[in-house]
Protein backbone atom coordinates (compact mmCIF):
# COMPACT_ATOMS: atom_id res chain seq x y z
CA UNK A 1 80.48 137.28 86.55
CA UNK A 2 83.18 139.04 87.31
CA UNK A 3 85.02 137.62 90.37
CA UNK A 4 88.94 138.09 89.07
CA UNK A 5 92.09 136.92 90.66
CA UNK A 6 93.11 139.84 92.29
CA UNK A 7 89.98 140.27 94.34
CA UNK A 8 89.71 136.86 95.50
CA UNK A 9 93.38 137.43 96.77
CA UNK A 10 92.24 140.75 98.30
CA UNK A 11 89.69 138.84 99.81
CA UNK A 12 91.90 135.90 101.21
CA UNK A 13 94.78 138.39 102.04
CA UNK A 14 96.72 136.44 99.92
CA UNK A 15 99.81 138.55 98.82
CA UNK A 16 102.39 135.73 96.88
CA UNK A 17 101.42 134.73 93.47
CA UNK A 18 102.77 130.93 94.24
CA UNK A 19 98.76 129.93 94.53
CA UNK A 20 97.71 132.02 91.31
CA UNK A 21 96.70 128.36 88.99
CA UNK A 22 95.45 127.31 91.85
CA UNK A 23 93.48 130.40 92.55
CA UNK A 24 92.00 130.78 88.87
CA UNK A 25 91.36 126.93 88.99
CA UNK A 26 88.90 127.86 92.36
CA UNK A 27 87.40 130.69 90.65
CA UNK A 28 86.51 129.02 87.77
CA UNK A 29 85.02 125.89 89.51
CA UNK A 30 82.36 127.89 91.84
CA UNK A 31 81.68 129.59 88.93
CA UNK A 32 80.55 127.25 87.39
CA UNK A 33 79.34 124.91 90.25
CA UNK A 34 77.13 128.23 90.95
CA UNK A 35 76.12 128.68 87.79
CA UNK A 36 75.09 125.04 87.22
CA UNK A 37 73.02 125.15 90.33
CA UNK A 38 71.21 127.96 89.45
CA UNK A 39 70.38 127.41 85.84
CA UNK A 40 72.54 128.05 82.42
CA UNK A 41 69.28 128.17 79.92
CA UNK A 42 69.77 132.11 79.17
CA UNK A 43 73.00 133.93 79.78
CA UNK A 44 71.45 137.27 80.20
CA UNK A 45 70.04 136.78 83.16
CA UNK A 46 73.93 136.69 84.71
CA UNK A 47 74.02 140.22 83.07
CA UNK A 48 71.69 142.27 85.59
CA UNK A 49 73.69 144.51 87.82
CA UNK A 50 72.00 142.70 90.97
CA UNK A 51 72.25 139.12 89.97
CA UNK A 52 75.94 139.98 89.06
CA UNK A 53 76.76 140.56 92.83
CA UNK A 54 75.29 138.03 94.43
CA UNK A 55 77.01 135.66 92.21
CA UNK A 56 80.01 137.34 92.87
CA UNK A 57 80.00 137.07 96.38
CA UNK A 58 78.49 133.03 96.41
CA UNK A 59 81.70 132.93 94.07
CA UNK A 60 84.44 134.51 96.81
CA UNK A 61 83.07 132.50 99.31
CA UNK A 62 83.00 129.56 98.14
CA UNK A 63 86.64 129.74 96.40
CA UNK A 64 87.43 131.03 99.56
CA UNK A 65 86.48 127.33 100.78
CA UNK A 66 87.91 125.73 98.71
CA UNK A 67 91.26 127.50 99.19
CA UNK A 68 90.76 127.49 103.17
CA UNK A 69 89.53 123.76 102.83
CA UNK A 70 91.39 122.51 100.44
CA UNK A 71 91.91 119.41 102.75
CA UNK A 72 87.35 118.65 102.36
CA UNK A 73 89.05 118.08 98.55
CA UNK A 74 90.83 114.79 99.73
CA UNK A 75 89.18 111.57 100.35
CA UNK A 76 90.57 111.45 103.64
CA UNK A 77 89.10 113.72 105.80
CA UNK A 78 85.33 115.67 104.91
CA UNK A 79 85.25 119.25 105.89
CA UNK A 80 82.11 121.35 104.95
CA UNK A 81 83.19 124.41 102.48
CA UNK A 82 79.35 125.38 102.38
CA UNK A 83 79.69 128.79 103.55
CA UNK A 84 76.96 131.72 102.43
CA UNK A 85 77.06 129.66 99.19
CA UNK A 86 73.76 127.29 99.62
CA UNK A 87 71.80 130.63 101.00
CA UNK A 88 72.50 133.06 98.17
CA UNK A 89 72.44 129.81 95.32
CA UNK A 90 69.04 129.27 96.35
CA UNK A 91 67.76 133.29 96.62
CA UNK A 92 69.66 133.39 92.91
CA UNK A 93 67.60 130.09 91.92
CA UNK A 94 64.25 131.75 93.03
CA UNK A 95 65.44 134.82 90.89
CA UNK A 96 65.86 132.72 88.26
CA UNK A 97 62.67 131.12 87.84
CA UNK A 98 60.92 134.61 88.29
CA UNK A 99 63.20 135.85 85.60
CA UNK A 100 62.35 133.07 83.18
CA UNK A 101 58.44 133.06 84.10
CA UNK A 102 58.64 137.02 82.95
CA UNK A 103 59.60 135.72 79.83
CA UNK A 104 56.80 133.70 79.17
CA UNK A 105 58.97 130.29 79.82
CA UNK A 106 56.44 128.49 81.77
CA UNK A 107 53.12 130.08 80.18
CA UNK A 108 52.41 126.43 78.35
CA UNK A 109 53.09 124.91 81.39
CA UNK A 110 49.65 123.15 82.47
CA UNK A 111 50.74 120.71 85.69
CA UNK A 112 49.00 122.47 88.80
């Protein structure tokens, strides 16, 4: 994953650097939120060259919501920050299971 700073910035037209922590504190948290709804048993699957870009862009977007949003982050008023995220999460999570059935994962698997 390889979503950095200065392309989220790019991508919000953000050009001060008073938001950076807060930036890099977005980045990391739909990282992970992404990669926790997708699966975190094997790493390499985050390495193909396809999988890398869609997580990329579920990752700008939904920093990007949380930036643009950051008000669906209080408990006062609810905003959805759900974006492209849920679509490409759940092509990623089909992915995912393909990628780990190619590797035998569910081959003792016997429920119908």
């Amino acid at each position: 994953m390889t979503v950095t700073l200065e392309s989220l910035k790019v991508s919000l037209r953000v050009d001060s650097t008073s938001d950076d922590d807060l930036l890099k504190g977005y980045i990391l948290a739909a990282t992970n939120y992404i990669k926790n709804a997708i699966g975190t048993d094997d790493d390499k699957f985050y390495d193909d060259v396809n999988i890398t870009s869609l997580v990329d862009v579920a990752t700008v977007a939904l920093a990007s919501g949380y930036y643009t949003f950051r008000t669906s982050l209080s408990l006062v008023q609810f905003f959805p920050v759900d974006l492209a995220t849920n679509s490409i999460i759940a092509q990623l999570r089909g992915n995912y299971a393909d990628y780990l059935a190619d590797k035998g994962v569910f081959d003792g698997d016997k429920s119908t």
